[in-house]
Protein backbone atom coordinates (compact mmCIF):
# COMPACT_ATOMS: atom_id res chain seq x y z
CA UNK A 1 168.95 107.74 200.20
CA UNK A 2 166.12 109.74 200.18
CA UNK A 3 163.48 109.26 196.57
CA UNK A 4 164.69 112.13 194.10
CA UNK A 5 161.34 114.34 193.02
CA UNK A 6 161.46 112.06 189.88
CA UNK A 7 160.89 108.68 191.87
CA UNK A 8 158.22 110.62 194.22
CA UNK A 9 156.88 111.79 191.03
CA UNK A 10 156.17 108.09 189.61
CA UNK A 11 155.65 106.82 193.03
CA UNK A 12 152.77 108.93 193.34
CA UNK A 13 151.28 108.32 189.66
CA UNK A 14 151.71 104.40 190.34
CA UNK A 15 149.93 104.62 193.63
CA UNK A 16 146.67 106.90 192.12
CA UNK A 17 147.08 105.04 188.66
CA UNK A 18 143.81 102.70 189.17
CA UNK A 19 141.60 105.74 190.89
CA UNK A 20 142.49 107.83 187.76
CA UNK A 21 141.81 105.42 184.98
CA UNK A 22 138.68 104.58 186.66
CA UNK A 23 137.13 108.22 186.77
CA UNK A 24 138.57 108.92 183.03
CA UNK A 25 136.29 105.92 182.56
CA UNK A 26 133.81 107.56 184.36
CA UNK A 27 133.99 110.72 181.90
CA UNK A 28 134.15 108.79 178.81
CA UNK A 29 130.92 106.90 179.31
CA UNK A 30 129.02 110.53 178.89
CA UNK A 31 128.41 110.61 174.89
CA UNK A 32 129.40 114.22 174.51
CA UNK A 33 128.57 114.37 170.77
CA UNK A 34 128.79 117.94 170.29
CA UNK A 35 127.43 117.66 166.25
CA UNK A 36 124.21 115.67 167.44
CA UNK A 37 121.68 118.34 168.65
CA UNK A 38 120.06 114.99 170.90
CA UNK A 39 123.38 114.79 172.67
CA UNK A 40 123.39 118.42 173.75
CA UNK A 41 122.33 117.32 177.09
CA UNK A 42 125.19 115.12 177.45
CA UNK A 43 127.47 117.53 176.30
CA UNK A 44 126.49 119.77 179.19
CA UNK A 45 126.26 116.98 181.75
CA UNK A 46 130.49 116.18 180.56
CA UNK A 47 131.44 119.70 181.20
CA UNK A 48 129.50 119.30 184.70
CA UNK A 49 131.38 116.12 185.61
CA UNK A 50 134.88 117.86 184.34
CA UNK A 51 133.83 120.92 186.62
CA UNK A 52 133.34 119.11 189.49
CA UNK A 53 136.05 116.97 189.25
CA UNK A 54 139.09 119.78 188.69
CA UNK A 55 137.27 120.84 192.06
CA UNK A 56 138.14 117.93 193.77
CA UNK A 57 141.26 118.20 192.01
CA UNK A 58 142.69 121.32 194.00
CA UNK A 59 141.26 123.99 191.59
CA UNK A 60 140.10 126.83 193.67
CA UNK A 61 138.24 128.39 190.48
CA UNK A 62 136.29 126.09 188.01
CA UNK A 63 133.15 127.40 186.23
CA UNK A 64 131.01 126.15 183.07
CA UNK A 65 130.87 129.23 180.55
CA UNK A 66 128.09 128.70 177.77
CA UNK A 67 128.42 129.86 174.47
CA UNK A 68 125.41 130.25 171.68
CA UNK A 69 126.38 126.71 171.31
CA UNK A 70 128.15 124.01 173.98
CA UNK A 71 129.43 125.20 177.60
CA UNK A 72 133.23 125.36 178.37
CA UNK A 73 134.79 124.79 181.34
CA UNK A 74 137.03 126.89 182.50
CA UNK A 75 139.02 126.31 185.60
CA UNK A 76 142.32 128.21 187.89
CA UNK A 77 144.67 127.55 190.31
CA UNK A 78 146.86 130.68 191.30
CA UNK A 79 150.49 129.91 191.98
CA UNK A 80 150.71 132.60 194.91
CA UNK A 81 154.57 132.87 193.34
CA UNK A 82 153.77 137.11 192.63
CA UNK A 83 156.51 135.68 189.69
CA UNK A 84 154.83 133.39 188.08
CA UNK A 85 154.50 133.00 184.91
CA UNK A 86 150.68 131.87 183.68
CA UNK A 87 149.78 128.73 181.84
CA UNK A 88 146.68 128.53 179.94
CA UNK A 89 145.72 124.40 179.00
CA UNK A 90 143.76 124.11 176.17
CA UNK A 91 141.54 120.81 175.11
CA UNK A 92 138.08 119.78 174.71
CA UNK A 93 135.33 117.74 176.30
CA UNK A 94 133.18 116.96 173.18
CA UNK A 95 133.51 113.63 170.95
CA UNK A 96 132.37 112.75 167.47
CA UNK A 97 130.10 110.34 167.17
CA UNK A 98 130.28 106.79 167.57
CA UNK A 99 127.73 103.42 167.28
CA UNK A 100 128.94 99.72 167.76
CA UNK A 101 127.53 99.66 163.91
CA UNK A 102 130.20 101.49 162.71
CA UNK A 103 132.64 98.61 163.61
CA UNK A 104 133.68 98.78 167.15
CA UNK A 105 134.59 96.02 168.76
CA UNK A 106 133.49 97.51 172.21
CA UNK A 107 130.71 99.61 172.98
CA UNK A 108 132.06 103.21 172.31
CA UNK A 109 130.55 104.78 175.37
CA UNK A 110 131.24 101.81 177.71
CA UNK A 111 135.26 101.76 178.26
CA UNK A 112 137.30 98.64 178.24
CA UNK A 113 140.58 98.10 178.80
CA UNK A 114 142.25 95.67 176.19
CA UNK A 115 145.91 94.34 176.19
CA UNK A 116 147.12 98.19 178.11
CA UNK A 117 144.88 99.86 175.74
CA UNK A 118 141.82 101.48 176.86
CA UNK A 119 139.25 101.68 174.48
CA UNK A 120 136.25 104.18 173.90
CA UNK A 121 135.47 107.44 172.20
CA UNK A 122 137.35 110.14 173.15
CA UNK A 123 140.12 108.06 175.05
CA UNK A 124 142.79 110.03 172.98
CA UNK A 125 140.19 112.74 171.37
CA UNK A 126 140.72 114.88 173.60
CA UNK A 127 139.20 113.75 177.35
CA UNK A 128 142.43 111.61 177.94
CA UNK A 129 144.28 114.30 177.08
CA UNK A 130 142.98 116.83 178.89
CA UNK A 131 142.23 114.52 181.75
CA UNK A 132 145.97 113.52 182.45
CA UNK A 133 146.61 117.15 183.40
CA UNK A 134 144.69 116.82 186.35
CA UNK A 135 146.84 113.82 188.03
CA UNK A 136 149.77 115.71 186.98
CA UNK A 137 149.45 118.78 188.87
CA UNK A 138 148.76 116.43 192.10
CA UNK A 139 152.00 114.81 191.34
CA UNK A 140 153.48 117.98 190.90
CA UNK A 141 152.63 119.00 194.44
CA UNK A 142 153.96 116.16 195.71
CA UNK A 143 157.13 115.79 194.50
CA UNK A 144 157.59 119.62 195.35
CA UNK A 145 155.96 119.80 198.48
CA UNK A 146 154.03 122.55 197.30
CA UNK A 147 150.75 123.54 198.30
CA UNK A 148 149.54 125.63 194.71
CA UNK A 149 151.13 124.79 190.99
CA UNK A 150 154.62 126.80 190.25
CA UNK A 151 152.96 128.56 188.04
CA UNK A 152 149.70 130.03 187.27
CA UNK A 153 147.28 127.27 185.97
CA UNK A 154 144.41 127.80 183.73
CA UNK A 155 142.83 125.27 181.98
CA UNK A 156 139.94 126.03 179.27
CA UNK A 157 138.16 122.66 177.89
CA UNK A 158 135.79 123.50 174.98
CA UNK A 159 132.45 121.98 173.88
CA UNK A 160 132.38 122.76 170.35
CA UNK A 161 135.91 121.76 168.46
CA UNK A 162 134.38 118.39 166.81
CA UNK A 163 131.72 120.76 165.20
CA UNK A 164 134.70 123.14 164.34
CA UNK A 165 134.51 125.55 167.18
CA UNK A 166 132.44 128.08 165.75
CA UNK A 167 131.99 129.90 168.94
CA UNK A 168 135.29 129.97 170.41
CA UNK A 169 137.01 132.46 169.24
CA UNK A 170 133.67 134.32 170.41
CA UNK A 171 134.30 133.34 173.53
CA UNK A 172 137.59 133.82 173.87
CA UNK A 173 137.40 137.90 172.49
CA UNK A 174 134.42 138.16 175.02
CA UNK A 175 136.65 136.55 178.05
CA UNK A 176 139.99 137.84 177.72
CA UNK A 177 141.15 139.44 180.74
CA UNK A 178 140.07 136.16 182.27
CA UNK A 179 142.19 133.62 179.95
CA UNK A 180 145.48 136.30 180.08
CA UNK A 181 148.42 133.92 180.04
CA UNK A 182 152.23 133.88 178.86
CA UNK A 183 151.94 130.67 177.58
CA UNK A 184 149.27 128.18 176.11
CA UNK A 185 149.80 124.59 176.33
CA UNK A 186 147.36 123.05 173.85
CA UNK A 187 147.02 118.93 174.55
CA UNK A 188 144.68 117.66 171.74
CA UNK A 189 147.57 116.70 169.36
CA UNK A 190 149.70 113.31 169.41
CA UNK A 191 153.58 112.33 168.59
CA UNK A 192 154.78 110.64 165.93
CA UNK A 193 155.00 106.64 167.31
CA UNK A 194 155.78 105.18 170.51
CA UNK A 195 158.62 104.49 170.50
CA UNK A 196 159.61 108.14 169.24
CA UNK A 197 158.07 111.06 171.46
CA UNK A 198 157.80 114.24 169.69
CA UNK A 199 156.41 117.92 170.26
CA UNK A 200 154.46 119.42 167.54
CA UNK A 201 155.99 122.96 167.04
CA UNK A 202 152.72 124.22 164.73
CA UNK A 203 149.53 123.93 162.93
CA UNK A 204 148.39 124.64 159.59
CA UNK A 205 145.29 126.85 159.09
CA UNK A 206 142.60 126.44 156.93
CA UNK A 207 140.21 128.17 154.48
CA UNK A 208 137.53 126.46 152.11
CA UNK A 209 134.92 127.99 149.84
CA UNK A 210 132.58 127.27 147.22
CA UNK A 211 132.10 128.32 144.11
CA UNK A 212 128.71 127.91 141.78
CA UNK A 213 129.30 128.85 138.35
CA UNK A 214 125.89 129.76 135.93
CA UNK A 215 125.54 129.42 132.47
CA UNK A 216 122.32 129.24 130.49
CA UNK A 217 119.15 129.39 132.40
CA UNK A 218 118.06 125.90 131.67
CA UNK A 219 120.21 122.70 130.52
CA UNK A 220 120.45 123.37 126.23
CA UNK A 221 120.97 121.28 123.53
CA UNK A 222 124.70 120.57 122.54
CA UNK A 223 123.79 120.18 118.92
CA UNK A 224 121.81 123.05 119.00
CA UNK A 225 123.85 125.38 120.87
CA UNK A 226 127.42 124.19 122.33
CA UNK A 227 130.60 125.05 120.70
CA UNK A 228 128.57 128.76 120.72
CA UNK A 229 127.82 129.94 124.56
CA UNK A 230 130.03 129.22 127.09
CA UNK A 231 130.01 126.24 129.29
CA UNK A 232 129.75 126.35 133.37
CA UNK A 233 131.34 122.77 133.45
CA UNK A 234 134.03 123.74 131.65
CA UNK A 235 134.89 126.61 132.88
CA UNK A 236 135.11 124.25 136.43
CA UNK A 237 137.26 121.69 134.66
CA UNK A 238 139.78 124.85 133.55
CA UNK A 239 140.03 126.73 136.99
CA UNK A 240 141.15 123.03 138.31
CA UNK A 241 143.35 122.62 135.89
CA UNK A 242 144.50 126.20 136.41
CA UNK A 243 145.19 126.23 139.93
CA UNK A 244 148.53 124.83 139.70
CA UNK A 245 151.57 124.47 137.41
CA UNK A 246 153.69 121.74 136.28
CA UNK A 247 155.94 121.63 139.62
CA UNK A 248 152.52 121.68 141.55
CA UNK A 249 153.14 125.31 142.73
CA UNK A 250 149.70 126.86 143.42
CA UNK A 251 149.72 129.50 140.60
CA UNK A 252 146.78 132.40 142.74
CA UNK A 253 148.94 135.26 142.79
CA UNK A 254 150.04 136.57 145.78
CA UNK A 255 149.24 133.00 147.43
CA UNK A 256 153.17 132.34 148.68
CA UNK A 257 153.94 136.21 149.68
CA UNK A 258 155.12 136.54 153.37
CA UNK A 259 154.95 133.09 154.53
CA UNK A 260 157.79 131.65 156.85
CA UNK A 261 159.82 129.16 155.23
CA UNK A 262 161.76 126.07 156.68
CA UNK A 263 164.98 126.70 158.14
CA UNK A 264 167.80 124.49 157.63
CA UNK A 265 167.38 123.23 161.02
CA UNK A 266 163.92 121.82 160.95
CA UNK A 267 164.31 120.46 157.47
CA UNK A 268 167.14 118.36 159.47
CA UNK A 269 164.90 117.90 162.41
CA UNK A 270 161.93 116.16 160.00
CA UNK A 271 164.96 114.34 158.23
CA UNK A 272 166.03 112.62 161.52
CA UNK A 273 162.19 111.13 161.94
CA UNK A 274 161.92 107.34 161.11
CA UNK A 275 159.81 108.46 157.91
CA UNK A 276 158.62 105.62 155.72
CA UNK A 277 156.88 106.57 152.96
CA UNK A 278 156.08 102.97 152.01
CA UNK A 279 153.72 102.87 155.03
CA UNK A 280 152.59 106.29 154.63
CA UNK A 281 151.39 105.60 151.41
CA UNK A 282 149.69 102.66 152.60
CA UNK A 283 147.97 104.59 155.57
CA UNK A 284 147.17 107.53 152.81
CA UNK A 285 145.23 105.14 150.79
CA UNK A 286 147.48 106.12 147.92
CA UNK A 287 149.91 104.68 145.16
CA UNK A 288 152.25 107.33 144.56
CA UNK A 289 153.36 111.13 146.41
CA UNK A 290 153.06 114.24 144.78
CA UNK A 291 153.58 117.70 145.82
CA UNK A 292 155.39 121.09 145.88
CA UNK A 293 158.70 120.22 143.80
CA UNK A 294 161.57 120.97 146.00
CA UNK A 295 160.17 119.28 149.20
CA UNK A 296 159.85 116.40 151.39
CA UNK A 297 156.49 114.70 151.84
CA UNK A 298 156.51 115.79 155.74
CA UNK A 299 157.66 119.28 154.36
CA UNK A 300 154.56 119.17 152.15
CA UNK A 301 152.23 118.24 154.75
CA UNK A 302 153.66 119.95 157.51
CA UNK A 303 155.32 123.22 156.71
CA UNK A 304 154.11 124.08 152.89
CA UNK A 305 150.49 125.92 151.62
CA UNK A 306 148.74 123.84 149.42
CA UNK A 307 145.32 124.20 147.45
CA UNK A 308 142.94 121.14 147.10
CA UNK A 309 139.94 120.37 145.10
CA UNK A 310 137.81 118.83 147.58
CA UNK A 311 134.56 118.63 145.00
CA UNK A 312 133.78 119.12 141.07
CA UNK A 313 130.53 118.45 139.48
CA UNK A 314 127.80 120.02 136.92
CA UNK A 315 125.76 118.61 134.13
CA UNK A 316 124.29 114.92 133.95
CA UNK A 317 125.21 112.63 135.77
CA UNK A 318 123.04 109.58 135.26
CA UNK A 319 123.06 106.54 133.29
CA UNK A 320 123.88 106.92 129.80
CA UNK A 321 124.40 109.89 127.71
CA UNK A 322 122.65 113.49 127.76
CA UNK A 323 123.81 115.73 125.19
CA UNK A 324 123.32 119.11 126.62
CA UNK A 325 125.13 122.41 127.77
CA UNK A 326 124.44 122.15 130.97
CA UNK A 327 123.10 125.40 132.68
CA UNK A 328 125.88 125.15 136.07
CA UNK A 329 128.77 123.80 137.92
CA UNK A 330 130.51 123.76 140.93
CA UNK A 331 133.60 123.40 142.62
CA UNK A 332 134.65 123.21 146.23
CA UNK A 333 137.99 124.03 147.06
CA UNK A 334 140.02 124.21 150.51
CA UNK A 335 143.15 125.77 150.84
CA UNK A 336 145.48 125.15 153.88
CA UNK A 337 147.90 127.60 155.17
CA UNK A 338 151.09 128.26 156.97
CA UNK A 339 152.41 130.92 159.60
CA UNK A 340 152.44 134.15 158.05
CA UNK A 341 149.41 134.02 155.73
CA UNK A 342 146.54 135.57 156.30
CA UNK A 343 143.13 134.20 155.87
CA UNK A 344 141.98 136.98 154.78
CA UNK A 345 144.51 138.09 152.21
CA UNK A 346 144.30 134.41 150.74
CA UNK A 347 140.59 134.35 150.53
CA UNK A 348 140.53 138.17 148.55
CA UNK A 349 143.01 136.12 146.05
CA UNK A 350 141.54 133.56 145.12
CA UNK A 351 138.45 135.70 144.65
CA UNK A 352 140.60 137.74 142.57
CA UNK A 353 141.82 134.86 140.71
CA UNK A 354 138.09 133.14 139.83
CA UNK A 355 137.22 136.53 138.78
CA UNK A 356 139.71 136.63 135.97
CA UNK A 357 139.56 133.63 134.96
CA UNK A 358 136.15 133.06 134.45
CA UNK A 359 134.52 134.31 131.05
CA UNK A 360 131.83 136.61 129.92
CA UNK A 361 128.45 134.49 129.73
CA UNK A 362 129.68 132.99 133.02
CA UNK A 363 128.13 134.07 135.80
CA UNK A 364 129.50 133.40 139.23
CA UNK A 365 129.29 133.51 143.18
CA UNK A 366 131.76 132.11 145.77
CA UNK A 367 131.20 131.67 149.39
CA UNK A 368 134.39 131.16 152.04
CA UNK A 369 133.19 129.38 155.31
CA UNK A 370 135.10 130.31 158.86
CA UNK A 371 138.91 130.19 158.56
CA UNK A 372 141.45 128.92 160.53
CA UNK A 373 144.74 130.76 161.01
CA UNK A 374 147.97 128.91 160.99
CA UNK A 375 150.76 128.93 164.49
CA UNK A 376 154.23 128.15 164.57
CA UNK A 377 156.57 127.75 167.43
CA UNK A 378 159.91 128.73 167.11
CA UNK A 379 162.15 126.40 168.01
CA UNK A 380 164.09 128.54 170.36
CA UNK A 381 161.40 129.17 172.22
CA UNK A 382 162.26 128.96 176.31
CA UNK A 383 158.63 127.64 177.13
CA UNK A 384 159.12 124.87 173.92
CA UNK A 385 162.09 124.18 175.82
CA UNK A 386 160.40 123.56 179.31
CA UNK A 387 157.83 121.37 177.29
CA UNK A 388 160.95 119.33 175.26
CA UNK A 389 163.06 118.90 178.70
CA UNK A 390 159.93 117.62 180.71
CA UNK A 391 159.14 115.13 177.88
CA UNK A 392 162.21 114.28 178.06
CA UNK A 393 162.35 113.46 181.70
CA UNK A 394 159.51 111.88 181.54
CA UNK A 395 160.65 109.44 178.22
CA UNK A 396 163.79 109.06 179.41
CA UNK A 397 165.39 109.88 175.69
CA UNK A 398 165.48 112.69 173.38
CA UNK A 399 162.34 113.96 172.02
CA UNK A 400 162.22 115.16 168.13
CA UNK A 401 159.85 117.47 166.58
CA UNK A 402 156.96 117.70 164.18
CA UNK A 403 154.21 119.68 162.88
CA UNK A 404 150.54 118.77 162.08
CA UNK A 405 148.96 119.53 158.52
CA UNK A 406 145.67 119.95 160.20
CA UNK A 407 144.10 123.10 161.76
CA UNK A 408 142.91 124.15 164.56
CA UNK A 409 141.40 126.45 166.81
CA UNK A 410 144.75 127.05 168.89
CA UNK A 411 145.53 129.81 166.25
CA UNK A 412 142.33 131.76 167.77
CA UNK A 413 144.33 131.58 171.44
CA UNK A 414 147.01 132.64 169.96
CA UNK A 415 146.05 136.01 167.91
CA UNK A 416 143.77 137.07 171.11
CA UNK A 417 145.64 136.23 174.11
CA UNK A 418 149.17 137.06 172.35
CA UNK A 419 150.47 134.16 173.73
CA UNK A 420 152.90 131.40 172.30
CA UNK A 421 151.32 128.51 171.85
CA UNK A 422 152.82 124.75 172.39
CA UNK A 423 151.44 121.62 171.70
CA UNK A 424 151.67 118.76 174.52
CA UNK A 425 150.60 115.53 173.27
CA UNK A 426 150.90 111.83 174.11
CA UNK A 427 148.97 110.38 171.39
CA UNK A 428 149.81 108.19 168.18
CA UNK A 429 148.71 107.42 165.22
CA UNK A 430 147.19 103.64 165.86
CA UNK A 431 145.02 105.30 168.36
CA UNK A 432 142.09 105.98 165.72
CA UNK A 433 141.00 109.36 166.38
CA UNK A 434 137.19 109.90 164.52
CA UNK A 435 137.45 106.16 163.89
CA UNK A 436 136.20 102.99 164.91
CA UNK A 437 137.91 101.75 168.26
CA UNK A 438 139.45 104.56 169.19
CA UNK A 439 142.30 104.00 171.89
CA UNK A 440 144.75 105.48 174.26
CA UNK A 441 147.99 103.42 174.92
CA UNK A 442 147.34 103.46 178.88
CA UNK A 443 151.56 103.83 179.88
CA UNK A 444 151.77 106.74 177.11
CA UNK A 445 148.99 108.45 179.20
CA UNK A 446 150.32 107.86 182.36
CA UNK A 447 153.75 109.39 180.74
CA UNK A 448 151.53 112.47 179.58
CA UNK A 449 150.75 112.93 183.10
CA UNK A 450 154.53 113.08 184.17
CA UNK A 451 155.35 115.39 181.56
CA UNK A 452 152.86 117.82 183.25
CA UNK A 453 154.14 116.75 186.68
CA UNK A 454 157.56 118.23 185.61
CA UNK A 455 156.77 121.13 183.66
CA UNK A 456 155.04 123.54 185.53
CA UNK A 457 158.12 123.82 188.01
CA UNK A 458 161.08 124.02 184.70
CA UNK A 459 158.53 126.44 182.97
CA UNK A 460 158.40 128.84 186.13
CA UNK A 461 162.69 128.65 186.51
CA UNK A 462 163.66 128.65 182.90
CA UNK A 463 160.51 131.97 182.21
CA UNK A 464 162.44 134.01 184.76
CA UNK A 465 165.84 133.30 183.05
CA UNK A 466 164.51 134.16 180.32
């Protein structure tokens, strides 16, 4: 009997499994530390390497694109099908930074493997990632004797999303007609454990700010004067205390207008998860869960807005006591934010909201920094579909779903392109990203690649039915 495209598919990984491994290793010894300015070099050398190597690849199109910060790499590989539909793969090449100091076992920049582990910065975050892609559209070809992808591959690798991308969505407006796509596959997120593959159907957003609150001109006597002018620090203390009720509802008006809210169906989907919030709590550092009455701890941290006080201080801080009014304070605050909220909208409301609260005397200035807009996939989605069936394939058992509480800059991809946008991930939670030993479970890779091997050919049947 002759090998079913499945077989020829893991045939073909098995046989180019040591050649691949060895040039991820390859990539992974460049220190692409995009948030040290003495690693910019490096940074540009690891988009080189990429270039050249999606060139070997097959791609017929790969260029580096600078930005007023990092390059990007973009890269194509027409499907010649004039029915197509076009992909768009979104990761990135830079790393944060790492030092055997910091408690590595291995050198961070010198990969080892360990037990089917190999470990080194930026083995799961995000050059694994993005690297499987490129043995899975050669196993693609194979097991469809094709001689381009089934569908029309793009694949844009940023420099800058460990520094918080804060020229991409630059570069994205400025390159447009180039990145067009139906569909963007973003592979820089992870699944829940290994031995339960998920998709991530969204992202939260983000926006932060800070706010510096003035009182008198200098630090003043308490004796002389407190109890009489108003006082910065407490004036902090009460917007803290203000920014949420007893049920932990966020109480800015206007904060909870227009966003999406779980359906029944994915508050069973997170149910059927093999949550334990024992262990959670032990990973979060924490004692006890709080939250948004009326949810779930994944529904909190997945699906629901929430407001955080990331920083509080004013007045004396030193040793022993100083009676004084002091003369400011300041708060930090980040707020994170789910599909249909705007930025925007949210940032105007909480200015809105200081501004009322805070008294006469007071003086006051707050200052947002770049915002991240949330994404959500629905569920019914025929390319979430293509992504869920060629997991599945791959897994060989049914693949559940998730969100991520973080942000982003997928959102950015989606509000310029107008495409969906799906998550593709392989990596879990023991794999350390931004910490010490960071690792990529070397068979969960190699099943990343066979998801990709599968799913450009289902995407291009099931787009047309759709």
């Amino acid at each position: 009997m002759s090998d079913t495209p499945d077989s020829v598919v893991r045939t073909y990984i098995d046989t180019h499994r040591t050649a691949f491994l060895g040039d991820l290793a390859d990539w992974l010894r460049i220190p692409s530390v995009s948030a040290q300015p003495d690693h910019a070099a490096d940074v540009r050398r690891s988009a080189e390497w990429l270039s050249a190597k999606l060139k070997e690849t097959g791609f017929p199109v790969t260029e580096i694109w600078p930005t007023a910060g990092a390059p990007a790499v973009f890269a194509e590989w027409p499907s010649g099908d004039p029915a197509a539909p076009t992909v768009l793969v979104y990761g990135h090449h830079d790393v944060q930074p790492a030092a055997r100091e910091d408690g590595w076992h291995t050198a961070p920049f010198e990969p080892e493997i360990i037990d089917g582990r190999l470990y080194a910065r930026g083995a799961a975050d995000d050059k694994g990632q993005v690297f499987f892609h490129t043995l899975g559209v050669r196993a693609h070809l194979a097991a469809t004797g094709r001689t381009t992808p089934a569908v029309n591959l793009k694949l844009l690798i940023e420099g800058e999303e460990e520094s918080g991308s804060p020229h991409f969505r630059a570069l994205v407006e400025e390159r447009a007609q180039r990145l067009t796509a139906d569909a963007v596959i973003v592979s820089d997120t992870g699944m829940w454990s290994e031995d339960t593959p998920t998709v991530c159907t969204g992202m939260r957003g983000v926006a932060d700010c800070e706010i510096e609150l003035y009182g008198p001109d200098q630090d003043i006597h308490s004796g002389s004067f407190g109890g009489a002018v108003p006082n910065p620090a407490t004036v902090a203390a009460r917007l803290v205390a203000a920014l949420h009720d007893e049920n932990e509802h966020v109480t800015i008006p206007g904060f909870y207008d227009g966003i999406v809210e779980l359906t029944d169906r994915e508050r069973e989907l997170f149910a059927e998860l093999p949550f334990d919030e024992a262990e959670w709590l032990r990973t979060a550092k924490s004692r006890a869960t709080l939250g948004e009455a009326g949810h779930t701890t994944l529904e909190r941290v997945w699906a629901r807005p929430t407001a955080e006080v990331n920083g509080i201080g004013g007045g004396y801080q030193g040793p022993g006591g100083k009676t004084i009014v002091p003369s400011s304070a300041h708060l930090k605050l980040s707020f994170r934010l789910v599909a249909g909220q705007e930025p925007e909208k949210i940032e105007q409301s909480v200015r809105d909201w200081i501004a009322s609260r805070v008294p006469a005397g007071i003086r006051h200035e707050i200052a947002f920094g770049a915002a991240t807009r949330p994404c959500l996939t629905p569920l019914d989605h025929p390319a979430l579909q293509s992504v869920v069936r060629a997991m599945g394939r791959a897994f060989g058992q049914k693949i559940r779903f998730t969100r991520e509480g973080g942000s982003g800059p997928a959102a950015d991809l989606k509000d310029v392109l107008g495409a969906p946008v799906l998550f593709l991930g392989i990596s879990v939670p023991s794999d350390g990203w931004h910490a010490p030993n960071e690792k990529v479970e070397i068979e969960l890779l190699l099943k990343g690649v066979e998801t990709t091997a599968y799913l450009w050919g289902d995407l291009a049947a099931h787009w047309r039915a759709s």
